[in-house]
PDB file of N, CA and C in Angstrom:
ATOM      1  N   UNK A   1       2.120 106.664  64.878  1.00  0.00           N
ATOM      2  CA  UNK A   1       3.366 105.962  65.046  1.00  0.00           C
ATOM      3  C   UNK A   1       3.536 105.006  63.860  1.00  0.00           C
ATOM      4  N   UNK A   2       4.379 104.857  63.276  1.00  0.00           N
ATOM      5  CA  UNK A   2       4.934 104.176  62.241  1.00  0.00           C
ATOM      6  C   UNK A   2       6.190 102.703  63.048  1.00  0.00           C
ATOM      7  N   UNK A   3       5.897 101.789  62.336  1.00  0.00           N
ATOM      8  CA  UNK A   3       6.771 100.131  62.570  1.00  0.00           C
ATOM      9  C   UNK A   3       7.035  99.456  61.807  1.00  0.00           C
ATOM     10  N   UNK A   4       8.266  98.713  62.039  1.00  0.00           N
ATOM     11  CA  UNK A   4       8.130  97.856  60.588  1.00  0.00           C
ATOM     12  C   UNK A   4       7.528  96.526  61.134  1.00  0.00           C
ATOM     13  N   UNK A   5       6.721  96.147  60.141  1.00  0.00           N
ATOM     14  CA  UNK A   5       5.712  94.781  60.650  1.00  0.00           C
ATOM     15  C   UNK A   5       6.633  93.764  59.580  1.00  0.00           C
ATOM     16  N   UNK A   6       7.617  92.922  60.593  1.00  0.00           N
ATOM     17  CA  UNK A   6       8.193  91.676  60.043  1.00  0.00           C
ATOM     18  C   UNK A   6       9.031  91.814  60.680  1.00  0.00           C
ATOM     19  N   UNK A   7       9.617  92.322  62.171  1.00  0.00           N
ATOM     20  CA  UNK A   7      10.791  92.282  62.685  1.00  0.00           C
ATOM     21  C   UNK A   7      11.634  91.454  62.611  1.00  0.00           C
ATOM     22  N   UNK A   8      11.261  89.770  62.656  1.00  0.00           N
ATOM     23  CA  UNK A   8      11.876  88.946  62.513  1.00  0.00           C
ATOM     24  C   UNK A   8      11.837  87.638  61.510  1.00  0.00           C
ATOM     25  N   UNK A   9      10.467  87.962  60.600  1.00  0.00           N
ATOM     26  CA  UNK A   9      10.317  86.971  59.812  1.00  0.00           C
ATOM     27  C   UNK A   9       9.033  88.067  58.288  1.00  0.00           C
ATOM     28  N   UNK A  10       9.543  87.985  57.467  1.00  0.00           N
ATOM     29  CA  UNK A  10       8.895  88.300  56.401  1.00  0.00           C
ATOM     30  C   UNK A  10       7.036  88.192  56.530  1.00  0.00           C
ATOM     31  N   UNK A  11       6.357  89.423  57.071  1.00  0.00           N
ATOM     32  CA  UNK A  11       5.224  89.579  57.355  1.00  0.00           C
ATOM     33  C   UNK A  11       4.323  88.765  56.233  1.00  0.00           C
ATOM     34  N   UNK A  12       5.115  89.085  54.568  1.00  0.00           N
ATOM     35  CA  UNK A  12       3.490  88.157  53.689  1.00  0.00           C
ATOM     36  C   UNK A  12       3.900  86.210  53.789  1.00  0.00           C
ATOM     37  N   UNK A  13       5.330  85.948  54.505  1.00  0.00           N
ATOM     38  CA  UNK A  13       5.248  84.521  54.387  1.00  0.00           C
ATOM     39  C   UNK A  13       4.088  84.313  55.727  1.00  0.00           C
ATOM     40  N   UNK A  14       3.636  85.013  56.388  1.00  0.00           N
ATOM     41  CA  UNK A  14       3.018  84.722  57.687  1.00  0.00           C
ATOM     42  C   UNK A  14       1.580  84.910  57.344  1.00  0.00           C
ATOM     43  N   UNK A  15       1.465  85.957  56.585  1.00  0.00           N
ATOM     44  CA  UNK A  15      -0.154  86.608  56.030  1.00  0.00           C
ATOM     45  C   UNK A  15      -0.488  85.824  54.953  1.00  0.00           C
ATOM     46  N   UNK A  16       0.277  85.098  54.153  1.00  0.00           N
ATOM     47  CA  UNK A  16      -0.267  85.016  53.094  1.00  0.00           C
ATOM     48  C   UNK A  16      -0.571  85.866  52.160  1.00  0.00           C
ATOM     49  N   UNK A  17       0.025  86.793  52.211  1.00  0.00           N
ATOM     50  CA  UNK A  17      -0.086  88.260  51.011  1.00  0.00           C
ATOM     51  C   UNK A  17       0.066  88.048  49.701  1.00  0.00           C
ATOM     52  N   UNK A  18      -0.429  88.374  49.330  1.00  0.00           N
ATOM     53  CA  UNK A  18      -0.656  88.322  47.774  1.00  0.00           C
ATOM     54  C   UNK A  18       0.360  89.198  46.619  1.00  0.00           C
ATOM     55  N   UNK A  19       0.466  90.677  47.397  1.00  0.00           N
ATOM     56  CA  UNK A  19       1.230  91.430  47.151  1.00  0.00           C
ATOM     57  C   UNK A  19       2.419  91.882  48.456  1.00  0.00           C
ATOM     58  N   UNK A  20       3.540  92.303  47.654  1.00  0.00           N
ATOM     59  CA  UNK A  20       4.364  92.837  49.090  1.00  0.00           C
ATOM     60  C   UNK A  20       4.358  94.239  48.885  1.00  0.00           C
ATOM     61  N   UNK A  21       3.785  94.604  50.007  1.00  0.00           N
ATOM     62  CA  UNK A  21       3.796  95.995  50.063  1.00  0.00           C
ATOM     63  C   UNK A  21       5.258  96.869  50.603  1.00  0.00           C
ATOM     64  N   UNK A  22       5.726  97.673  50.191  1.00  0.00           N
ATOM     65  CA  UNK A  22       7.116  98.095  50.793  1.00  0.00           C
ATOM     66  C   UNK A  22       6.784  99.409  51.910  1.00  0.00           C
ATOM     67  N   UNK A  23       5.627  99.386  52.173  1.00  0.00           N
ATOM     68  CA  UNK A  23       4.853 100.602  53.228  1.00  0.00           C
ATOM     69  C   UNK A  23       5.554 102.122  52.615  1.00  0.00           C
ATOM     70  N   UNK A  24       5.832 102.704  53.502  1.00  0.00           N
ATOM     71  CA  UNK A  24       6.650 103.698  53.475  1.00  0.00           C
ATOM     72  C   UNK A  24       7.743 103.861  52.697  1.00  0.00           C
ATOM     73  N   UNK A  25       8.616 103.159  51.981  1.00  0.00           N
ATOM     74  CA  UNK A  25       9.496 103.171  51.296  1.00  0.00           C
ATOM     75  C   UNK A  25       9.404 103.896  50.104  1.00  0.00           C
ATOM     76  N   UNK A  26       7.943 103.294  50.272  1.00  0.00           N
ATOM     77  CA  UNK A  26       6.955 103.806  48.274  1.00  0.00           C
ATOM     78  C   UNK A  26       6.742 105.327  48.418  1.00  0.00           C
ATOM     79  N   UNK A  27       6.689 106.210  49.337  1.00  0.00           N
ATOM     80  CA  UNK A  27       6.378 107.883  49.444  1.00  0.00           C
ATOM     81  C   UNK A  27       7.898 107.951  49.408  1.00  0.00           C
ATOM     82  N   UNK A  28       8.833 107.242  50.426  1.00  0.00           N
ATOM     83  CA  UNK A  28      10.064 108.049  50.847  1.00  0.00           C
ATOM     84  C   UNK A  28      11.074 107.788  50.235  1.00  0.00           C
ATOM     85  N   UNK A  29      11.605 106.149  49.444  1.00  0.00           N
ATOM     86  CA  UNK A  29      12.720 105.593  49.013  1.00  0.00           C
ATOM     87  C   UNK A  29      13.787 105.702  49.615  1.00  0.00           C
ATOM     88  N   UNK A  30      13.439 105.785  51.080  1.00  0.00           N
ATOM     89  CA  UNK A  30      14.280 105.852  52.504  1.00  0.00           C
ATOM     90  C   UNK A  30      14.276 104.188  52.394  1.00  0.00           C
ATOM     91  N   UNK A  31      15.419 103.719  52.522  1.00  0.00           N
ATOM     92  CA  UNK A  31      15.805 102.025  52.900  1.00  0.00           C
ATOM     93  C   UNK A  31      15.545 102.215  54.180  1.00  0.00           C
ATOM     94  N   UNK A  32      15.506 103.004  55.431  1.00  0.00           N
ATOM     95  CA  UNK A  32      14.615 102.909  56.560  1.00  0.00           C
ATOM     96  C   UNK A  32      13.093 102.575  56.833  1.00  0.00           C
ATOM     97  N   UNK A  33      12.670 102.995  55.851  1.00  0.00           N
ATOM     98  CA  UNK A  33      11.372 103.458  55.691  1.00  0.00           C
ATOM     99  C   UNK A  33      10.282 101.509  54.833  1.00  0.00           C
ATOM    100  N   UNK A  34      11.306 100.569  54.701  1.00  0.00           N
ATOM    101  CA  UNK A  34      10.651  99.304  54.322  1.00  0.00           C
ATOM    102  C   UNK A  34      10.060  98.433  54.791  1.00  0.00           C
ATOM    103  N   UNK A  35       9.343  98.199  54.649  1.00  0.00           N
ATOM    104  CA  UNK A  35       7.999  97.654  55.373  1.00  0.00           C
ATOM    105  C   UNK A  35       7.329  97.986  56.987  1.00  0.00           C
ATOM    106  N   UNK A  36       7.658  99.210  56.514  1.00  0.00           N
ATOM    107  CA  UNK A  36       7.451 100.602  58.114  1.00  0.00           C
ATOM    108  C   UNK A  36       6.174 100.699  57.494  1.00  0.00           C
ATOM    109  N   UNK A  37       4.978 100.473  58.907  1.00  0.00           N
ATOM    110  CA  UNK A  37       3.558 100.903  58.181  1.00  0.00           C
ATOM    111  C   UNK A  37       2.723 101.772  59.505  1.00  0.00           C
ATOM    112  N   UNK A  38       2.358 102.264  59.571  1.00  0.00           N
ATOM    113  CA  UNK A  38       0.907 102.918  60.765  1.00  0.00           C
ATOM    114  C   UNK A  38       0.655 102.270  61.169  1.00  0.00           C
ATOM    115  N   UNK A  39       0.782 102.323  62.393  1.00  0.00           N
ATOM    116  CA  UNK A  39       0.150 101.228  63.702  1.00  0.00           C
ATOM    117  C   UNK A  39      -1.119 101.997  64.086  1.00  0.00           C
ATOM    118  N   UNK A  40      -1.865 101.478  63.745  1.00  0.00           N
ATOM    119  CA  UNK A  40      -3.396 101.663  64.262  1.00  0.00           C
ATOM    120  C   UNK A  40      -3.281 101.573  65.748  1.00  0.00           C
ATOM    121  N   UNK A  41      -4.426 102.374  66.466  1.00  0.00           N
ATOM    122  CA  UNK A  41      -5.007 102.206  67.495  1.00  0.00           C
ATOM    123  C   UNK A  41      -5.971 100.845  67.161  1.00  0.00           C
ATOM    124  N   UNK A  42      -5.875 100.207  68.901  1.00  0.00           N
ATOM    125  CA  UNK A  42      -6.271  98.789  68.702  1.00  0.00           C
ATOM    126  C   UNK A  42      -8.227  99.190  69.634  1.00  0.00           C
ATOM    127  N   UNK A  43      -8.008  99.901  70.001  1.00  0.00           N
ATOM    128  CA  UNK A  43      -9.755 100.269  70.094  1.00  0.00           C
ATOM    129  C   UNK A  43     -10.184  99.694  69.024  1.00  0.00           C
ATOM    130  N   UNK A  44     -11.737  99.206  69.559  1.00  0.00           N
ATOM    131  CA  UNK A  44     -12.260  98.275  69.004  1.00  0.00           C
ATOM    132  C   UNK A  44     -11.980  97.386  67.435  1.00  0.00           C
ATOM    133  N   UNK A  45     -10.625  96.732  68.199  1.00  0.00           N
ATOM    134  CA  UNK A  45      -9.829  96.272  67.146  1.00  0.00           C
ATOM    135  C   UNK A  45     -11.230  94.693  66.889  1.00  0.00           C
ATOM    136  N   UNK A  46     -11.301  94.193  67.874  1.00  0.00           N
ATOM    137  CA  UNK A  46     -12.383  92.850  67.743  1.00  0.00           C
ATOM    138  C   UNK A  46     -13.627  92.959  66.453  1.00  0.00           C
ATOM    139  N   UNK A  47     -13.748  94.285  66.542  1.00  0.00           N
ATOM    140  CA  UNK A  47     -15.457  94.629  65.647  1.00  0.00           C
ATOM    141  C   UNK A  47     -14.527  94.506  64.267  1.00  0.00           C
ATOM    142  N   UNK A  48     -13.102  95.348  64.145  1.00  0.00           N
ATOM    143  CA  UNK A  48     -12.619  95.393  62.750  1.00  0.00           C
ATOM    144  C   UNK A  48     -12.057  94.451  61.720  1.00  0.00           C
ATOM    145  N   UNK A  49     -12.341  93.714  61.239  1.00  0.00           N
ATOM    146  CA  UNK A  49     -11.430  92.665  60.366  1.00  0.00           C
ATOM    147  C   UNK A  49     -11.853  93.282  59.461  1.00  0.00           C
ATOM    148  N   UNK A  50     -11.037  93.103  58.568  1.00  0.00           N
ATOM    149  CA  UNK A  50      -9.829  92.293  58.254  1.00  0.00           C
ATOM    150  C   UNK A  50      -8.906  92.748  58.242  1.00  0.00           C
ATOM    151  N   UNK A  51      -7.817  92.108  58.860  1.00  0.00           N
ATOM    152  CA  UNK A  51      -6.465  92.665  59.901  1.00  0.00           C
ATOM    153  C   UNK A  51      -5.288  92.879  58.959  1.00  0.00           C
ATOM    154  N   UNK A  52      -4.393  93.381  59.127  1.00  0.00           N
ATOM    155  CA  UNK A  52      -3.378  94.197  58.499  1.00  0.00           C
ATOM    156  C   UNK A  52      -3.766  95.751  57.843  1.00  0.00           C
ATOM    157  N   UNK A  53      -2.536  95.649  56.739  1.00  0.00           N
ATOM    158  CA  UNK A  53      -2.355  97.031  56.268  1.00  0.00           C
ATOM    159  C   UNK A  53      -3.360  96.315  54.905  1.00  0.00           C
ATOM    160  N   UNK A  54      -3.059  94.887  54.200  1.00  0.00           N
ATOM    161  CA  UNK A  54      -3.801  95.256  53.374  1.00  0.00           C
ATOM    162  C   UNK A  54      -5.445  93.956  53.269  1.00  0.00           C
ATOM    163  N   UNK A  55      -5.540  93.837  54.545  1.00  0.00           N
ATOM    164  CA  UNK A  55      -6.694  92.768  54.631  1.00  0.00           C
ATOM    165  C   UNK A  55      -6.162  91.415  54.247  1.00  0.00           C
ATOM    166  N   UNK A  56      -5.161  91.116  54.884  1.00  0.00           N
ATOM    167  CA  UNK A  56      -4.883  89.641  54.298  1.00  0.00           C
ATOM    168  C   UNK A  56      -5.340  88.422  55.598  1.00  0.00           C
ATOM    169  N   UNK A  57      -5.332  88.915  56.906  1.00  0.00           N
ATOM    170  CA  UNK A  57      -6.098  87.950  57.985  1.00  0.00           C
ATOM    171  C   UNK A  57      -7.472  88.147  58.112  1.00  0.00           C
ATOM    172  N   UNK A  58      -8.280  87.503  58.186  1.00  0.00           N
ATOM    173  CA  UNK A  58      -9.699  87.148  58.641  1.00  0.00           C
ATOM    174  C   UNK A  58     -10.153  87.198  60.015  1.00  0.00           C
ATOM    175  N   UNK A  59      -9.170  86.853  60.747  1.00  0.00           N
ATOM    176  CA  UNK A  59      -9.345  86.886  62.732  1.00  0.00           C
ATOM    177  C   UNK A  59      -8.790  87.399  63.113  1.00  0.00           C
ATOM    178  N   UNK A  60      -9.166  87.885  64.349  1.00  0.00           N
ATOM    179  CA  UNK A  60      -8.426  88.416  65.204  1.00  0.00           C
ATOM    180  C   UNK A  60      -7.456  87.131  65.867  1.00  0.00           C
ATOM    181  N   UNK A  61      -7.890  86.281  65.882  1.00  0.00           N
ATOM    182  CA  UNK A  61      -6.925  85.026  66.855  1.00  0.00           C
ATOM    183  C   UNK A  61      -5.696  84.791  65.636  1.00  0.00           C
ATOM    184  N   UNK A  62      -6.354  84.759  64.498  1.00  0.00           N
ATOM    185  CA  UNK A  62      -5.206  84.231  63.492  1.00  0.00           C
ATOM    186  C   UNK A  62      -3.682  85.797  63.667  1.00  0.00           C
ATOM    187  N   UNK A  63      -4.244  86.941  63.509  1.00  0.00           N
ATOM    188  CA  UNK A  63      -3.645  88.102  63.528  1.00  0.00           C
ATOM    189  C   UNK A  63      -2.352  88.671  64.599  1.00  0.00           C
ATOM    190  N   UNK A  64      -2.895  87.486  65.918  1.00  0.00           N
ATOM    191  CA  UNK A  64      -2.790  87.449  67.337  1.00  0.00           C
ATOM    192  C   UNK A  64      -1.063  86.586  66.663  1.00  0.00           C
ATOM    193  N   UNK A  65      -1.643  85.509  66.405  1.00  0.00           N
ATOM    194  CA  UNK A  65      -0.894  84.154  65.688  1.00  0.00           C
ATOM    195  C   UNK A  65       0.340  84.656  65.324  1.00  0.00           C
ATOM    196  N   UNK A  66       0.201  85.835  63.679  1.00  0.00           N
ATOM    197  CA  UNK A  66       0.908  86.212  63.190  1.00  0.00           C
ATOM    198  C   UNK A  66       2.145  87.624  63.863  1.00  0.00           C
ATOM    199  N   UNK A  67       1.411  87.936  64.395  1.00  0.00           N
ATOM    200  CA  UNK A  67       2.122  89.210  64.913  1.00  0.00           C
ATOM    201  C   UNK A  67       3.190  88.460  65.838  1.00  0.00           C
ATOM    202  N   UNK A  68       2.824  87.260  66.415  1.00  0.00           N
ATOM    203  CA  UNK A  68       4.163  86.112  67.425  1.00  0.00           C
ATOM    204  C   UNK A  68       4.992  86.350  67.009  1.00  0.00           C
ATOM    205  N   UNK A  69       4.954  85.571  65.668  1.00  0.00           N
ATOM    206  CA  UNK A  69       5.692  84.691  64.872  1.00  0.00           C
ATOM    207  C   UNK A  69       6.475  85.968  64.157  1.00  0.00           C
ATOM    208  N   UNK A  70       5.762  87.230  63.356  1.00  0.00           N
ATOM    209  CA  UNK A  70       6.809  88.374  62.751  1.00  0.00           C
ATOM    210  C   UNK A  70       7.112  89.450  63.586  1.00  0.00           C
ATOM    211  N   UNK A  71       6.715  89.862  64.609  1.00  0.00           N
ATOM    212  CA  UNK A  71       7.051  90.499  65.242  1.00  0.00           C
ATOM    213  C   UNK A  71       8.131  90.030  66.529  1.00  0.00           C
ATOM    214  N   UNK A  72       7.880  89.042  67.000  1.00  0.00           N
ATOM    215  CA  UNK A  72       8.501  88.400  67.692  1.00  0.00           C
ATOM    216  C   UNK A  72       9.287  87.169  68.095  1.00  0.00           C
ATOM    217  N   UNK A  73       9.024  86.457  66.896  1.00  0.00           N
ATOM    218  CA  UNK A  73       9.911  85.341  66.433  1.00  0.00           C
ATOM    219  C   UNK A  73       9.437  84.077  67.833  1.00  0.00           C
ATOM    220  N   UNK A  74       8.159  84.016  68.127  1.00  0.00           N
ATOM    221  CA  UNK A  74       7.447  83.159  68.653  1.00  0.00           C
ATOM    222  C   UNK A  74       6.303  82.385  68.190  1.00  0.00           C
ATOM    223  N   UNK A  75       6.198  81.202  68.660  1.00  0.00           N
ATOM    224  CA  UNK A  75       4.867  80.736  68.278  1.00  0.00           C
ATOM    225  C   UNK A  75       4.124  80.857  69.639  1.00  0.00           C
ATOM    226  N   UNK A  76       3.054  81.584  69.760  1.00  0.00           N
ATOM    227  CA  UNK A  76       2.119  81.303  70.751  1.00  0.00           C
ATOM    228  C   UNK A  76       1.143  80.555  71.220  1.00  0.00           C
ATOM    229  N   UNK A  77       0.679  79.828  71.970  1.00  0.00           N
ATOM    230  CA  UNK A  77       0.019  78.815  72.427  1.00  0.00           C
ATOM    231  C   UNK A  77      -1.238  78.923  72.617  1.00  0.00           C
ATOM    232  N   UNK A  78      -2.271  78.242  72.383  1.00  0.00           N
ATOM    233  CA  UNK A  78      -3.279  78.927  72.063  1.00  0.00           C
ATOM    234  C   UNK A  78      -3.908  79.109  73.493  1.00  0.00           C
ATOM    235  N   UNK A  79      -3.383  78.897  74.670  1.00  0.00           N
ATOM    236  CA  UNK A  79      -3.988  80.021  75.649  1.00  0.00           C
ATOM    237  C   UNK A  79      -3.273  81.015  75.532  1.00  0.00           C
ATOM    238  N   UNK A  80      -2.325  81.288  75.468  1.00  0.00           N
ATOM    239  CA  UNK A  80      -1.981  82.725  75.300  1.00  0.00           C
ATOM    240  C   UNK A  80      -2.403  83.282  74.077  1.00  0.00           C
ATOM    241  N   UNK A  81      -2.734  82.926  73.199  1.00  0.00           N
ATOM    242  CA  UNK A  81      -3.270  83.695  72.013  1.00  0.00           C
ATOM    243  C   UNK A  81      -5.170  84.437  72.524  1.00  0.00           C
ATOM    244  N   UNK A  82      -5.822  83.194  73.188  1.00  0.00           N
ATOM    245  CA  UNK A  82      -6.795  83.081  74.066  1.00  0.00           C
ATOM    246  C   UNK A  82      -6.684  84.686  74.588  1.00  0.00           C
ATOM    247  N   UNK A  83      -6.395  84.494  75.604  1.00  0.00           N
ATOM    248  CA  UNK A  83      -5.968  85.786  76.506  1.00  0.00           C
ATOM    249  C   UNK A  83      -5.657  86.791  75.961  1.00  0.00           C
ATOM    250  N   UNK A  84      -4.835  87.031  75.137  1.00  0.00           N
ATOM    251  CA  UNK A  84      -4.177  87.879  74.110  1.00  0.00           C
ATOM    252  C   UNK A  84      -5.712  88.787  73.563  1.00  0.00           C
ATOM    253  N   UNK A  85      -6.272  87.700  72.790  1.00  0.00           N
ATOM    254  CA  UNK A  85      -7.815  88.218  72.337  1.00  0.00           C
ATOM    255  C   UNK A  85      -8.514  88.609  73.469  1.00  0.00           C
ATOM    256  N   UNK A  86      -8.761  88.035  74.721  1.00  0.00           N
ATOM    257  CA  UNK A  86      -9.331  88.083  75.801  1.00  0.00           C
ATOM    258  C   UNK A  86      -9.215  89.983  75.912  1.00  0.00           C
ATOM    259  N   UNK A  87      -7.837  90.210  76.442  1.00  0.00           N
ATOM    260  CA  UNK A  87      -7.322  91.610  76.309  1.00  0.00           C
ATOM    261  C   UNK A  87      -7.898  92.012  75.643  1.00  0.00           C
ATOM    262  N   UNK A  88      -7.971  92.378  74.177  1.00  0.00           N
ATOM    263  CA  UNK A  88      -8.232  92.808  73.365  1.00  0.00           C
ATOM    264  C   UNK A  88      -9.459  93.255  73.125  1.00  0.00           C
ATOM    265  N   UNK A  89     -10.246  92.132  73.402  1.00  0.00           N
ATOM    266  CA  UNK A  89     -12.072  92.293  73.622  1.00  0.00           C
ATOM    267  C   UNK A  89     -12.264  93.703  74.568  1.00  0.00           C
ATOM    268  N   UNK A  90     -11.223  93.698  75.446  1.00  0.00           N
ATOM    269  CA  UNK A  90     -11.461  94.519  76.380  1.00  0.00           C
ATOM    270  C   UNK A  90     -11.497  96.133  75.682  1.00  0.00           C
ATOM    271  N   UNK A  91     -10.997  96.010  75.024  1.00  0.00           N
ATOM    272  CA  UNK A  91     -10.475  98.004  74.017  1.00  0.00           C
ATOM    273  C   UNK A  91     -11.763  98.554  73.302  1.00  0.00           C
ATOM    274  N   UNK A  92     -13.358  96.667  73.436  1.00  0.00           N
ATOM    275  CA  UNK A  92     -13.862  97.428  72.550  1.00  0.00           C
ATOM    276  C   UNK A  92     -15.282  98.372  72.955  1.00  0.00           C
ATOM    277  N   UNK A  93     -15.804  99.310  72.643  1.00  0.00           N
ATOM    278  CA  UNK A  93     -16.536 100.645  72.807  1.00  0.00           C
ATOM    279  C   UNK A  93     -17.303 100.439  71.912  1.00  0.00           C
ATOM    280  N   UNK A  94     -18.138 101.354  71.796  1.00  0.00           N
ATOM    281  CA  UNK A  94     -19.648 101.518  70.965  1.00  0.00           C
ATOM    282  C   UNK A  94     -18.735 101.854  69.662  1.00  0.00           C
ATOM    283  N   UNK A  95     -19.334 101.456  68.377  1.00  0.00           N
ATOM    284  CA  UNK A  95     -18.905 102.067  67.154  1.00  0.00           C
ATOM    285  C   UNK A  95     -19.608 102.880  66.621  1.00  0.00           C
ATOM    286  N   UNK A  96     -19.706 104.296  66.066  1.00  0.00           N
ATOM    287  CA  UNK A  96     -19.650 105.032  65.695  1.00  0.00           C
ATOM    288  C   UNK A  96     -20.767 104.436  65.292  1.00  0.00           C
ATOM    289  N   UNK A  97     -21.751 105.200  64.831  1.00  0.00           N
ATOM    290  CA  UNK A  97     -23.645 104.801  63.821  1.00  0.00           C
ATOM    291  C   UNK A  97     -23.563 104.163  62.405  1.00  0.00           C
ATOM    292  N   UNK A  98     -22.538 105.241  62.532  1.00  0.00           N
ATOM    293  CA  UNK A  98     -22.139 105.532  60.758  1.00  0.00           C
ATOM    294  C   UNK A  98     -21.377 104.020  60.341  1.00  0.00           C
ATOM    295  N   UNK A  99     -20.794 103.422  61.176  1.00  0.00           N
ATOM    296  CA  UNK A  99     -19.593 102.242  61.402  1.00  0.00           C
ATOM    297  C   UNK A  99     -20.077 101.911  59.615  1.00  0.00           C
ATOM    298  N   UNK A 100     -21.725 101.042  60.097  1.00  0.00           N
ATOM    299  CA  UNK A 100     -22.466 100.254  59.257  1.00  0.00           C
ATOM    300  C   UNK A 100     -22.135 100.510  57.705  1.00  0.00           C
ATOM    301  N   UNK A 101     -22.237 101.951  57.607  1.00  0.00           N
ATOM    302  CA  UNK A 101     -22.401 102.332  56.177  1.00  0.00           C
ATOM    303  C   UNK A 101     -20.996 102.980  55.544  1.00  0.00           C
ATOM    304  N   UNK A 102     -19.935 102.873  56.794  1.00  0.00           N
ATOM    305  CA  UNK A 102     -19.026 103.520  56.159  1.00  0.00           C
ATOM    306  C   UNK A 102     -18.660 102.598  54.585  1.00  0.00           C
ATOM    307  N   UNK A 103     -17.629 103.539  53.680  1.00  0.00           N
ATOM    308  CA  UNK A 103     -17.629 102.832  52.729  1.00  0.00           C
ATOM    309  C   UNK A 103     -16.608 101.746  52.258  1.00  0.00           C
ATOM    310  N   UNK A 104     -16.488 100.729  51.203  1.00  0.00           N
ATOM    311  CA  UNK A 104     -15.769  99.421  52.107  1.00  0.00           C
ATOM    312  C   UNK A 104     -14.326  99.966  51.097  1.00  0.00           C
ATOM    313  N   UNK A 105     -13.342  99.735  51.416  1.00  0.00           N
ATOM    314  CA  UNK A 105     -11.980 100.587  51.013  1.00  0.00           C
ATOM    315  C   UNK A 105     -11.760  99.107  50.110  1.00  0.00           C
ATOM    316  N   UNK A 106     -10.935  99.336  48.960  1.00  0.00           N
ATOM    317  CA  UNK A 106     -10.055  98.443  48.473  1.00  0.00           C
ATOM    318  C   UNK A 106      -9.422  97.168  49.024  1.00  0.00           C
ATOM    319  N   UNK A 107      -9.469  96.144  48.501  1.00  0.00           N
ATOM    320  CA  UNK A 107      -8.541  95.321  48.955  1.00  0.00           C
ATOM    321  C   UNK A 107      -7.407  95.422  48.892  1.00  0.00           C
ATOM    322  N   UNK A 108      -6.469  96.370  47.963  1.00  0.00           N
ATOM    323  CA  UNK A 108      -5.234  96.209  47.878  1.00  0.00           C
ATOM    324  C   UNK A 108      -4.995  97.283  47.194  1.00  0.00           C
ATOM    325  N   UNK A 109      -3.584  98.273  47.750  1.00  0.00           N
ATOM    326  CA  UNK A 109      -3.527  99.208  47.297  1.00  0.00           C
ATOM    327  C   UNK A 109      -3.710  99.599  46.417  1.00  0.00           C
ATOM    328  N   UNK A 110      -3.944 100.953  45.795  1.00  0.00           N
ATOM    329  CA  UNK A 110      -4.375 101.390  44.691  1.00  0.00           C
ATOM    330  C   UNK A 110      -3.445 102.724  44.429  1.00  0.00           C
ATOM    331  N   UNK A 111      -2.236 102.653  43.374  1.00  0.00           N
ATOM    332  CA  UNK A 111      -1.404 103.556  42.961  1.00  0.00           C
ATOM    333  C   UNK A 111      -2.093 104.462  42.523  1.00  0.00           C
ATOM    334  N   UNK A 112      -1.779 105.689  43.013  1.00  0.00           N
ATOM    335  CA  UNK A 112      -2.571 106.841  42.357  1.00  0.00           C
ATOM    336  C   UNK A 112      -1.133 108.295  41.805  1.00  0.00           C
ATOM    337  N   UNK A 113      -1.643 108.648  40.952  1.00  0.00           N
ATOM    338  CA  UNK A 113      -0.446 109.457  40.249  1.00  0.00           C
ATOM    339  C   UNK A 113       0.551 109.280  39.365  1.00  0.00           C
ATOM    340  N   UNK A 114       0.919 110.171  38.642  1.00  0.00           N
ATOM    341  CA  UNK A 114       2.300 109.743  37.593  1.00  0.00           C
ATOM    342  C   UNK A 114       3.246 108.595  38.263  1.00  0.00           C
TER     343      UNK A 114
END
């Protein structure tokens, strides 16, 4: 499933991004297609940081934070952010053996091709 992450407020003023990524726009140059990115499955989202598309949160509580505020044009309170994670803890399962050694991906995209 594909979303745009900033429904209501510019996702890197919230992340702190370094770069703005235009997601999907960059394969399609569909003006639909801007800042539309892959929504991950949130299974053992707790074990995974660093959060986003391009590693710009550190926590899961901070991530919790941000998704309020651009996705939903809220600030959340930190029991509900609490809980929120609480949930969340719940998705997580054994990781894979391999988890350890998989290999560590880029910080930030990497253009490949003419």
């Amino acid at each position: 499933m594909f979303q745009k992450f900033g429904l209501v407020q510019e996702y890197w003023q919230a992340t702190g991004s370094q770069e703005i990524d235009k997601g999907r726009f960059g394969l399609t140059q569909d003006p639909a297609d801007l800042h539309v990115f892959k929504v991950p499955s949130l299974r053992n989202v707790a074990k995974t940081p660093p959060y986003f598309h391009d590693g710009s949160v550190a926590t899961l509580q901070e991530a919790v934070k941000v998704m309020g505020r651009v996705q939903l044009g809220i600030t959340l309170s930190a029991d509900e952010v609490g809980e929120i994670v609480a949930f969340l803890e719940t998705l997580t399962g054994n990781l894979p053996a391999n988890f350890v050694t998989a290999p560590a991906l880029p910080s930030r995209a990497v253009k490949r091709g003419p």
